[in-house]
N, C-alpha and C. Protein backbone atom coordinates (compact mmCIF):
# COMPACT_ATOMS: atom_id res chain seq x y z
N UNK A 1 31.51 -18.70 -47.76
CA UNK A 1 30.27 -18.18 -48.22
C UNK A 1 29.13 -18.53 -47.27
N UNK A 2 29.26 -19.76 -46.85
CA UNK A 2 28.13 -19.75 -45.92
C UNK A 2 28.25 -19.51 -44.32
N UNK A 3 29.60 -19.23 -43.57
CA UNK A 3 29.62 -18.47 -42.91
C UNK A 3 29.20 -17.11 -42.98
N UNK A 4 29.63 -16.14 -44.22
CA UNK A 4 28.80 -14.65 -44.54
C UNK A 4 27.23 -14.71 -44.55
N UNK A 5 26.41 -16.27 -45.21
CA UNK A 5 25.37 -16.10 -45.14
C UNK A 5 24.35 -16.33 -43.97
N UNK A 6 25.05 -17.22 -43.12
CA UNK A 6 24.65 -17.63 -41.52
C UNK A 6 24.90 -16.49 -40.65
N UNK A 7 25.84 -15.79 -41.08
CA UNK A 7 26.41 -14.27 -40.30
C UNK A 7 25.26 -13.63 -40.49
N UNK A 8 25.09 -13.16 -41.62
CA UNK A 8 23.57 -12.28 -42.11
C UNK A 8 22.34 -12.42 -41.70
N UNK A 9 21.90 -13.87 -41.83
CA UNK A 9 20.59 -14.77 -40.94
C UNK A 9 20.61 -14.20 -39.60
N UNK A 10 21.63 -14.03 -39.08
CA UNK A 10 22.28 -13.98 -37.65
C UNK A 10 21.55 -12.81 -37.34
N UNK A 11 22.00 -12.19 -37.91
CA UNK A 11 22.35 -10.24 -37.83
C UNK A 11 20.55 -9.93 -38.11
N UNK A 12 20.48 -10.54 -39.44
CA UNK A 12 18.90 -10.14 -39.54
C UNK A 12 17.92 -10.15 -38.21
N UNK A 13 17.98 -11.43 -38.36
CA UNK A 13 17.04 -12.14 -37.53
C UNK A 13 17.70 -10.80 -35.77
N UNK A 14 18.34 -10.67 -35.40
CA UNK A 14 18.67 -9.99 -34.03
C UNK A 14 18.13 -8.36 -34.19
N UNK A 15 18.42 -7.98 -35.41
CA UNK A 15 17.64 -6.42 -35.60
C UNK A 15 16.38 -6.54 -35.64
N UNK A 16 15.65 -7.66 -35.93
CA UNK A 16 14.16 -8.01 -36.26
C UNK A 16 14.09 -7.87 -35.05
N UNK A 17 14.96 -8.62 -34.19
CA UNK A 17 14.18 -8.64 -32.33
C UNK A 17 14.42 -7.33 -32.09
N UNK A 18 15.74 -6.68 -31.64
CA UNK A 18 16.01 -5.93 -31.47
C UNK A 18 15.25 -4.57 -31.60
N UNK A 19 14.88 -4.27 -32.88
CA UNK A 19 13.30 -3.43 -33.20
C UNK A 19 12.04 -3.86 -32.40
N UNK A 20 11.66 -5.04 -32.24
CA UNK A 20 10.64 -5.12 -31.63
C UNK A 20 10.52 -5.03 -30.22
N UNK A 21 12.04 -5.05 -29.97
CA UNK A 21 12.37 -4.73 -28.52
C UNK A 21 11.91 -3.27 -28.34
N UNK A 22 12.38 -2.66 -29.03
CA UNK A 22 12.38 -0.84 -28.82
C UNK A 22 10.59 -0.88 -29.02
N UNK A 23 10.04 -1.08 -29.88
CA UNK A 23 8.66 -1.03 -30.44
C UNK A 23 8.12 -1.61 -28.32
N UNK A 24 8.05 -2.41 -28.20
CA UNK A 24 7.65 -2.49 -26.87
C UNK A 24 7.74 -1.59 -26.22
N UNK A 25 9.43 -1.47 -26.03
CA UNK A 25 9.87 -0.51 -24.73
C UNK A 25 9.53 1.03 -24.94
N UNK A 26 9.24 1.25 -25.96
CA UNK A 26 8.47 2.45 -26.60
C UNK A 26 6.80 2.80 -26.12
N UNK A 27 6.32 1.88 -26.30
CA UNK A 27 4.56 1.57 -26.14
C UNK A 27 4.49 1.91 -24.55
N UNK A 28 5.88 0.96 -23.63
CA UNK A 28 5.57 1.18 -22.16
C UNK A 28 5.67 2.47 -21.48
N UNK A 29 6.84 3.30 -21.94
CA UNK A 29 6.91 4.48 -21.99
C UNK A 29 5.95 5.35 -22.31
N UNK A 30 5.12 5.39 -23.18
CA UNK A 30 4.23 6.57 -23.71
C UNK A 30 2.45 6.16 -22.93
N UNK A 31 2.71 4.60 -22.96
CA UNK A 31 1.27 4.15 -21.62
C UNK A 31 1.66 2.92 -20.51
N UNK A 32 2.54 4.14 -19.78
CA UNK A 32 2.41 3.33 -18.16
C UNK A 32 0.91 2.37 -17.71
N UNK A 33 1.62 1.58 -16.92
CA UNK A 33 0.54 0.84 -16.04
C UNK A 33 0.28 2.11 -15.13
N UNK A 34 -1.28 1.84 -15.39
CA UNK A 34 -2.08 2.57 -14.36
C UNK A 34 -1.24 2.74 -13.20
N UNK A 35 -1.61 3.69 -12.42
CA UNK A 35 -1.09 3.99 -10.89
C UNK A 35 -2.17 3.30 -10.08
N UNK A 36 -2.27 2.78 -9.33
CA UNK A 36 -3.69 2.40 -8.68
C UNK A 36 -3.91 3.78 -7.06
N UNK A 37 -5.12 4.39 -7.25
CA UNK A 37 -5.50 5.56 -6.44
C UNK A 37 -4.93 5.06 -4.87
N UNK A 38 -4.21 5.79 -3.78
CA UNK A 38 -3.95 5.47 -2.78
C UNK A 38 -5.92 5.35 -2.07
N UNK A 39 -5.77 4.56 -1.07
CA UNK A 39 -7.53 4.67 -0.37
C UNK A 39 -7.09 6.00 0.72
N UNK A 40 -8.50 6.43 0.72
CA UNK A 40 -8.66 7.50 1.07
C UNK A 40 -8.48 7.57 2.56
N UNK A 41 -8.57 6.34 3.22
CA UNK A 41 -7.83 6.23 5.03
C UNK A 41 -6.61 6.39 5.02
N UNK A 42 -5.82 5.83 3.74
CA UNK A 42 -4.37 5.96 3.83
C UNK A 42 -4.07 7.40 4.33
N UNK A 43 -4.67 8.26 2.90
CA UNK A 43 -3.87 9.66 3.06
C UNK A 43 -4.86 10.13 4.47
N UNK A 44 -5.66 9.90 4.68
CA UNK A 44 -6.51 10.97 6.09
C UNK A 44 -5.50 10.27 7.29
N UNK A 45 -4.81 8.80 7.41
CA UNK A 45 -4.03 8.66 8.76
C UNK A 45 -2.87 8.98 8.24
N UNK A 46 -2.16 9.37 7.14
CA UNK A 46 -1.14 10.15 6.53
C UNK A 46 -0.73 10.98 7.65
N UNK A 47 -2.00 12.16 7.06
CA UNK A 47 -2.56 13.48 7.90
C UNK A 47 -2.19 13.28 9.14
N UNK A 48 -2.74 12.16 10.31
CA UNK A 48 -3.18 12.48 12.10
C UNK A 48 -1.68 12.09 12.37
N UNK A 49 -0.59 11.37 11.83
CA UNK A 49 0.65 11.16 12.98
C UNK A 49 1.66 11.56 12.03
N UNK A 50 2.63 11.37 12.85
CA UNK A 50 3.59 12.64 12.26
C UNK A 50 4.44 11.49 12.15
N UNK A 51 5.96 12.68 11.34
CA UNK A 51 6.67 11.84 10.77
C UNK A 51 7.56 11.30 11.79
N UNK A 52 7.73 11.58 12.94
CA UNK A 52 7.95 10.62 13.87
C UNK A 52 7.77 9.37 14.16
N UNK A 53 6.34 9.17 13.76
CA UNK A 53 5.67 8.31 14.55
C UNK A 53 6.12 7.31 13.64
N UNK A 54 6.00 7.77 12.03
CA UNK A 54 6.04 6.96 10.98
C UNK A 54 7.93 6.16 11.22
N UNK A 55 8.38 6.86 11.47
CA UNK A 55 9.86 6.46 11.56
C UNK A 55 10.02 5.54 12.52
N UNK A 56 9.22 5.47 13.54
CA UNK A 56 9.06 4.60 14.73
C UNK A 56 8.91 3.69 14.94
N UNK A 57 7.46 3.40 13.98
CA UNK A 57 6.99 1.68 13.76
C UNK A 57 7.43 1.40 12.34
N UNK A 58 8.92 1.92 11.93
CA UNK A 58 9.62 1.83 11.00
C UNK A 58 9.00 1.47 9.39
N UNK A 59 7.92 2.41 9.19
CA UNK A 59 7.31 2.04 7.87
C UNK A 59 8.37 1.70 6.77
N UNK A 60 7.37 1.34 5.53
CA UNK A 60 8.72 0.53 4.57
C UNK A 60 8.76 1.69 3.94
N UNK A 61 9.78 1.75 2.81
CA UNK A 61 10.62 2.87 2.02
C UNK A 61 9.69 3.12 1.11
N UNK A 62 8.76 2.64 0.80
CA UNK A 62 7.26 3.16 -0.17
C UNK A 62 6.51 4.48 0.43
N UNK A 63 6.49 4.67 2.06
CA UNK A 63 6.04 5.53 2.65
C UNK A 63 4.49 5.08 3.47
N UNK A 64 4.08 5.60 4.19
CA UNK A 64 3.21 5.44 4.98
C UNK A 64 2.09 5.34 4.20
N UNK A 65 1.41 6.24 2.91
CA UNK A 65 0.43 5.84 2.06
C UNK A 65 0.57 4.48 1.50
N UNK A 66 1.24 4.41 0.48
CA UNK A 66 1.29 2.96 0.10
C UNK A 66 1.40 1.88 0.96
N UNK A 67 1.65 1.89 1.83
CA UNK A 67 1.80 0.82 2.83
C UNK A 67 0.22 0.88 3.68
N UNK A 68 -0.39 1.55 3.87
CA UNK A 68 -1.45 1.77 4.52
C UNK A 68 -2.87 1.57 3.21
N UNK A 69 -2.61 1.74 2.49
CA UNK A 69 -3.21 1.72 1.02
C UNK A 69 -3.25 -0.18 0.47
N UNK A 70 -2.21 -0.53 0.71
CA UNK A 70 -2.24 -2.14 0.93
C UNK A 70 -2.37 -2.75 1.53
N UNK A 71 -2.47 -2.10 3.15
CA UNK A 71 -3.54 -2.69 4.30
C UNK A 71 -5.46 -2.76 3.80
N UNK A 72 -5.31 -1.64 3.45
CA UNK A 72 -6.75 -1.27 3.57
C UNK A 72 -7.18 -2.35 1.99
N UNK A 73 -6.56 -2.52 1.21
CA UNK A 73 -6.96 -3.17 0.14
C UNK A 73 -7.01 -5.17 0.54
N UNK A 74 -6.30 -4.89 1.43
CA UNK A 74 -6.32 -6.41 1.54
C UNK A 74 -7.33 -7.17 2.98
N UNK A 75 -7.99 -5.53 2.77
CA UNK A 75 -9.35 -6.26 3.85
C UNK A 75 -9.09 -5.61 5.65
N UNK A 76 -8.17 -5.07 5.66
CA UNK A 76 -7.94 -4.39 7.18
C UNK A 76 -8.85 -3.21 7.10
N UNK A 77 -9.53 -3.25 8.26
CA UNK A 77 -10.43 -2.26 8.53
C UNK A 77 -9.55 -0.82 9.43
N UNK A 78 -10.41 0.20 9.36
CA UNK A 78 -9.52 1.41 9.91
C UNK A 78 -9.50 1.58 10.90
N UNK A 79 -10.45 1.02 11.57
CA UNK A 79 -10.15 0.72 13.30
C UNK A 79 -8.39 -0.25 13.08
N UNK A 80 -8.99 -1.59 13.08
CA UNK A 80 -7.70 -2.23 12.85
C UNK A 80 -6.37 -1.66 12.56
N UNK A 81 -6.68 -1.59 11.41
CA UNK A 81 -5.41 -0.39 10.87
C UNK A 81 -4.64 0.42 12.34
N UNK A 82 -5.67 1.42 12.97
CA UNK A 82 -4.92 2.24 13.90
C UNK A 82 -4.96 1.29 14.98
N UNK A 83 -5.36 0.24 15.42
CA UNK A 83 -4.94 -0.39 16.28
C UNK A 83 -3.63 -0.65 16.09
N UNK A 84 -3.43 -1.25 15.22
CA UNK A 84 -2.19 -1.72 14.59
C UNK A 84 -1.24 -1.21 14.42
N UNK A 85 -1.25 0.07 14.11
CA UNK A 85 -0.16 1.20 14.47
C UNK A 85 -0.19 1.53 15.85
N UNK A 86 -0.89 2.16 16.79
CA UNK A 86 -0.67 2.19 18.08
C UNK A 86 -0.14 0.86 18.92
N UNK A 87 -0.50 -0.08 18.81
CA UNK A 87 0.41 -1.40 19.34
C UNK A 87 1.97 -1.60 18.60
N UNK A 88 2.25 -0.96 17.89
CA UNK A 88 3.51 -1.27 17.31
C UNK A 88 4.12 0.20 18.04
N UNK A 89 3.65 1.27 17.42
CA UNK A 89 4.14 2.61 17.96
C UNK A 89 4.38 2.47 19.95
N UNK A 90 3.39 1.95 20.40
CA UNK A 90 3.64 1.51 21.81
C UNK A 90 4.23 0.32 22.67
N UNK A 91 4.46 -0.65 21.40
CA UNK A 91 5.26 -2.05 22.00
C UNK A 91 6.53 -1.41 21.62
N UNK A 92 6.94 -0.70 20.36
CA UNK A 92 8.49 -0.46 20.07
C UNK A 92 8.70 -1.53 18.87
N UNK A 93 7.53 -1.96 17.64
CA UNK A 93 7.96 -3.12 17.15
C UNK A 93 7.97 -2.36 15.55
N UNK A 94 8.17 -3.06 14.38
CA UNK A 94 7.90 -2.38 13.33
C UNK A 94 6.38 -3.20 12.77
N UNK A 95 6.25 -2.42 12.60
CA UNK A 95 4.15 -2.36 11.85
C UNK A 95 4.55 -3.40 11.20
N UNK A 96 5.68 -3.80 10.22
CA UNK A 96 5.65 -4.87 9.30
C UNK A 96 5.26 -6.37 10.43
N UNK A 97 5.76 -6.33 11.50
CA UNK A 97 6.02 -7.65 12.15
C UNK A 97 4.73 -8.11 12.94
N UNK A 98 3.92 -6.61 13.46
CA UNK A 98 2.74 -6.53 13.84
C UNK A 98 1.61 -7.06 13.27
N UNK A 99 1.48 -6.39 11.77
CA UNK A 99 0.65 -7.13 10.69
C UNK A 99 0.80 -8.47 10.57
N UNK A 100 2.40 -8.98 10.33
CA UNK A 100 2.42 -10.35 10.26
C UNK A 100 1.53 -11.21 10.97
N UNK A 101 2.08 -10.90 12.33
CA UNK A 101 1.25 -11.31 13.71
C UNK A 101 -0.37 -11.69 12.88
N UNK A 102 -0.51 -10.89 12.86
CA UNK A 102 -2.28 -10.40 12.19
C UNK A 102 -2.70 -11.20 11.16
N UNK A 103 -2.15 -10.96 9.95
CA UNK A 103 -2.43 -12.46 9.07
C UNK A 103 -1.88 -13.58 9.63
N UNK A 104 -1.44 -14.02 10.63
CA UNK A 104 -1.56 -15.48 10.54
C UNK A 104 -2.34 -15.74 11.90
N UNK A 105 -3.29 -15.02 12.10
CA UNK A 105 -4.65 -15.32 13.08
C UNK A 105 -4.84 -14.61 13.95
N UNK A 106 -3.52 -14.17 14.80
CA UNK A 106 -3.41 -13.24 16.15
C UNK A 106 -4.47 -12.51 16.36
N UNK A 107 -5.10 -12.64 17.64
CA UNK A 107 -6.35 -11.50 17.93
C UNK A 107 -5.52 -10.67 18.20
N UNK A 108 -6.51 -9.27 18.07
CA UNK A 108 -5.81 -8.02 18.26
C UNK A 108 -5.20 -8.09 20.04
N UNK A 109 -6.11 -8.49 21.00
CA UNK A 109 -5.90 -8.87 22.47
C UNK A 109 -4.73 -9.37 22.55
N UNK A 110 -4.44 -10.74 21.95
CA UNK A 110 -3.04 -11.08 21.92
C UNK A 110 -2.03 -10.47 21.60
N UNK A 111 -2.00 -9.82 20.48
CA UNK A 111 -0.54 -8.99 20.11
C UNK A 111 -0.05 -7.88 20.88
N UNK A 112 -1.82 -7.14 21.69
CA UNK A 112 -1.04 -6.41 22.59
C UNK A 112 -0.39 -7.04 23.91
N UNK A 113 -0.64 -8.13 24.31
CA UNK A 113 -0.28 -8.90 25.39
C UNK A 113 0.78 -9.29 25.34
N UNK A 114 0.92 -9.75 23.83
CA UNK A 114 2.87 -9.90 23.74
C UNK A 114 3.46 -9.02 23.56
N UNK A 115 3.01 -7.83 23.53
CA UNK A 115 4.05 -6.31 23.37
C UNK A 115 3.91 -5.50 25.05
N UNK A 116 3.05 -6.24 25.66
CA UNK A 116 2.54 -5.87 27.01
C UNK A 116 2.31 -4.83 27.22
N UNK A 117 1.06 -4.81 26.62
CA UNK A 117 0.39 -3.61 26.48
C UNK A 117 -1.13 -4.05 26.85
N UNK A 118 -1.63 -3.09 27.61
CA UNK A 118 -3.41 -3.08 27.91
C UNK A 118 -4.33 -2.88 26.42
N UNK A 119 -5.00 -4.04 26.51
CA UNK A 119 -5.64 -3.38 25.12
C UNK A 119 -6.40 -3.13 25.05
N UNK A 120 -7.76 -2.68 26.31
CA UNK A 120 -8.55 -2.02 26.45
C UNK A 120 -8.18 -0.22 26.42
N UNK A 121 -6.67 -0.02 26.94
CA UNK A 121 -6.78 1.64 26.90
C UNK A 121 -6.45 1.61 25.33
N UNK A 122 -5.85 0.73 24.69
CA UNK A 122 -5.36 0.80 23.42
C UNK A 122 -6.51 0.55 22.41
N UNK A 123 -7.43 0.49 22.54
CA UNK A 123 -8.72 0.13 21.95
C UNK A 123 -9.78 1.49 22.05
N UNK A 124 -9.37 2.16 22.99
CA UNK A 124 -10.08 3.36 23.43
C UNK A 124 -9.65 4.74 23.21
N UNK A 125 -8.04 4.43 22.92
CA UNK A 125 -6.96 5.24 22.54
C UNK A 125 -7.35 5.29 20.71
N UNK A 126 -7.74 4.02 20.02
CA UNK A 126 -7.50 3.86 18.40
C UNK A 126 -8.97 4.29 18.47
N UNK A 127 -10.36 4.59 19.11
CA UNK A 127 -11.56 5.04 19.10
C UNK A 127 -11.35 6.50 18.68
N UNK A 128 -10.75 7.04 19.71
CA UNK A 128 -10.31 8.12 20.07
C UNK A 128 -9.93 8.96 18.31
N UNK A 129 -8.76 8.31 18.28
CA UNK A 129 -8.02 8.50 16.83
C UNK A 129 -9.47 8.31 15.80
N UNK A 130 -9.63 7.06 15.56
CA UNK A 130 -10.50 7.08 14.54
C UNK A 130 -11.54 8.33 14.71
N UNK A 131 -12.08 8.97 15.56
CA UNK A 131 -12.58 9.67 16.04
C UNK A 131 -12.43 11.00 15.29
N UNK A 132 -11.01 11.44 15.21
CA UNK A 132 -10.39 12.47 14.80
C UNK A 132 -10.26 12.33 13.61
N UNK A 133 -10.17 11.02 13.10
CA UNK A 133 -9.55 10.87 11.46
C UNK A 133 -11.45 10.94 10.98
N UNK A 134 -12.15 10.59 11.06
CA UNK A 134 -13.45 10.59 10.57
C UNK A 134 -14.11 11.86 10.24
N UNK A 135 -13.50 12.73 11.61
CA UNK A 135 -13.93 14.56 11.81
C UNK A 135 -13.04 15.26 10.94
N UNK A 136 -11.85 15.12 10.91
CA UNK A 136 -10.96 16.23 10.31
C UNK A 136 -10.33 15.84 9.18
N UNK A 137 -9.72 14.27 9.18
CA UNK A 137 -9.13 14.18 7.74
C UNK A 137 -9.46 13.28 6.65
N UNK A 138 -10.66 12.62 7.08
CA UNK A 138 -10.90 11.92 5.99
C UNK A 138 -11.88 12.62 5.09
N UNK A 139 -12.80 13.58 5.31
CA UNK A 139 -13.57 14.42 4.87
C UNK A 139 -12.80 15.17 3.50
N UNK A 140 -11.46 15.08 3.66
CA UNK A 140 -10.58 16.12 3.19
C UNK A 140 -9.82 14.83 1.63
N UNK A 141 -10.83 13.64 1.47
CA UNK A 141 -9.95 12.71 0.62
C UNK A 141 -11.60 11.78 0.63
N UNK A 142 -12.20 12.26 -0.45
CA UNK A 142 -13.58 11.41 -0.45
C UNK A 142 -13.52 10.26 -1.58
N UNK A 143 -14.05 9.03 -1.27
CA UNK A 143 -13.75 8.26 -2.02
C UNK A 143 -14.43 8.75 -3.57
N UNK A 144 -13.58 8.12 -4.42
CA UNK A 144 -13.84 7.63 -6.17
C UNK A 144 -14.61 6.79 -6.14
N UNK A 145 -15.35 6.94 -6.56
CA UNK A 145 -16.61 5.83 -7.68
C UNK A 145 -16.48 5.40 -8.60
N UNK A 146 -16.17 4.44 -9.29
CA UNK A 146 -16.36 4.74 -10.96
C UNK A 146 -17.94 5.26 -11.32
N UNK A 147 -17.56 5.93 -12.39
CA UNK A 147 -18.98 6.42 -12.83
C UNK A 147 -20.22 5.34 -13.47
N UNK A 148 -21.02 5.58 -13.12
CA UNK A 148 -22.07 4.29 -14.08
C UNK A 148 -22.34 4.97 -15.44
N UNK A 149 -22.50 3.71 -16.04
CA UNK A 149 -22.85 4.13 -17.78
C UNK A 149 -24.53 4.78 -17.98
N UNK A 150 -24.60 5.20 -18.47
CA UNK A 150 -26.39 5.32 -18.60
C UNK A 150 -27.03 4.12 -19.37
N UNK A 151 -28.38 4.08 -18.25
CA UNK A 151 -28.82 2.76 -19.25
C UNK A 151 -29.88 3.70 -20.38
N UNK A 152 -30.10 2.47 -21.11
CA UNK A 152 -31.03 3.03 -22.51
C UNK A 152 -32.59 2.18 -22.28
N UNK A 153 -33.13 2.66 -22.04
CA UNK A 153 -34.50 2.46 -22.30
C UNK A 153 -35.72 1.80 -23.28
């Protein structure tokens, strides 16, 4: 008898979770976590190099937005940014190892020096680019604002 009734306790108590399991996994389903907006340099240097290029400095399996979208969020500027791709695209390295370089102090001068590369034409070369991305594709992806509330008077 009190095995049947410890059985039951058992059983109860696991459908109790069990429901509240679904009741969750239900809620996550019908309201995803936000998507967070790609930044608007991502998709405009999306746009200027091709999928070559992207295959080259071996972006990660997220794709060239998201990966460029978490540069730009973590404080890399868009000069930088295309520096950073042109020194990888022109040393032969993958962007992941380049960046590394980058957060842990590396001047931009240095990293092209260890990929032996000039980094004055490479500095004039990412002008250049930024140049193009400012004229043609970033125009085409304008940043979000959040809206302000109205004040009351």
């Amino acid at each position: 008898m009190r095995i049947l009734l410890a059985l039951a306790l058992v059983s109860a108590a696991a459908s109790t979770a069990s429901a509240q399991q679904m009741r969750e996994w239900s809620s996550r389903r019908r309201n995803p976590a936000p998507k967070e907006e790609p930044a608007p340099v991502a998709l405009a240097l999306n746009l200027t190099f091709s999928t070559t290029f992207w295959q080259e400095v071996q972006i990660s399996t997220m794709g060239p937005v998201s990966d460029l979208s978490r540069l730009s969020k973590q404080g890399f500027y868009k000069l930088e940014i295309i520096q950073l791709l042109l020194m990888s695209h022109e040393g032969h390295q993958a962007l992941g190892k380049t960046v590394a370089k980058r957060k842990k102090g590396a001047a931009l001068a240095d990293i092209a020096a260890d990929y032996h590369l000039e980094y004055d034409k490479l500095y004039e070369s990412a002008l250049a680019v930024q140049e193009i991305v400012d004229k043609q594709y970033l125009p085409l992806f304008p940043e979000k604002r959040p809206k302000k509330e109205k004040e009351e008077w």
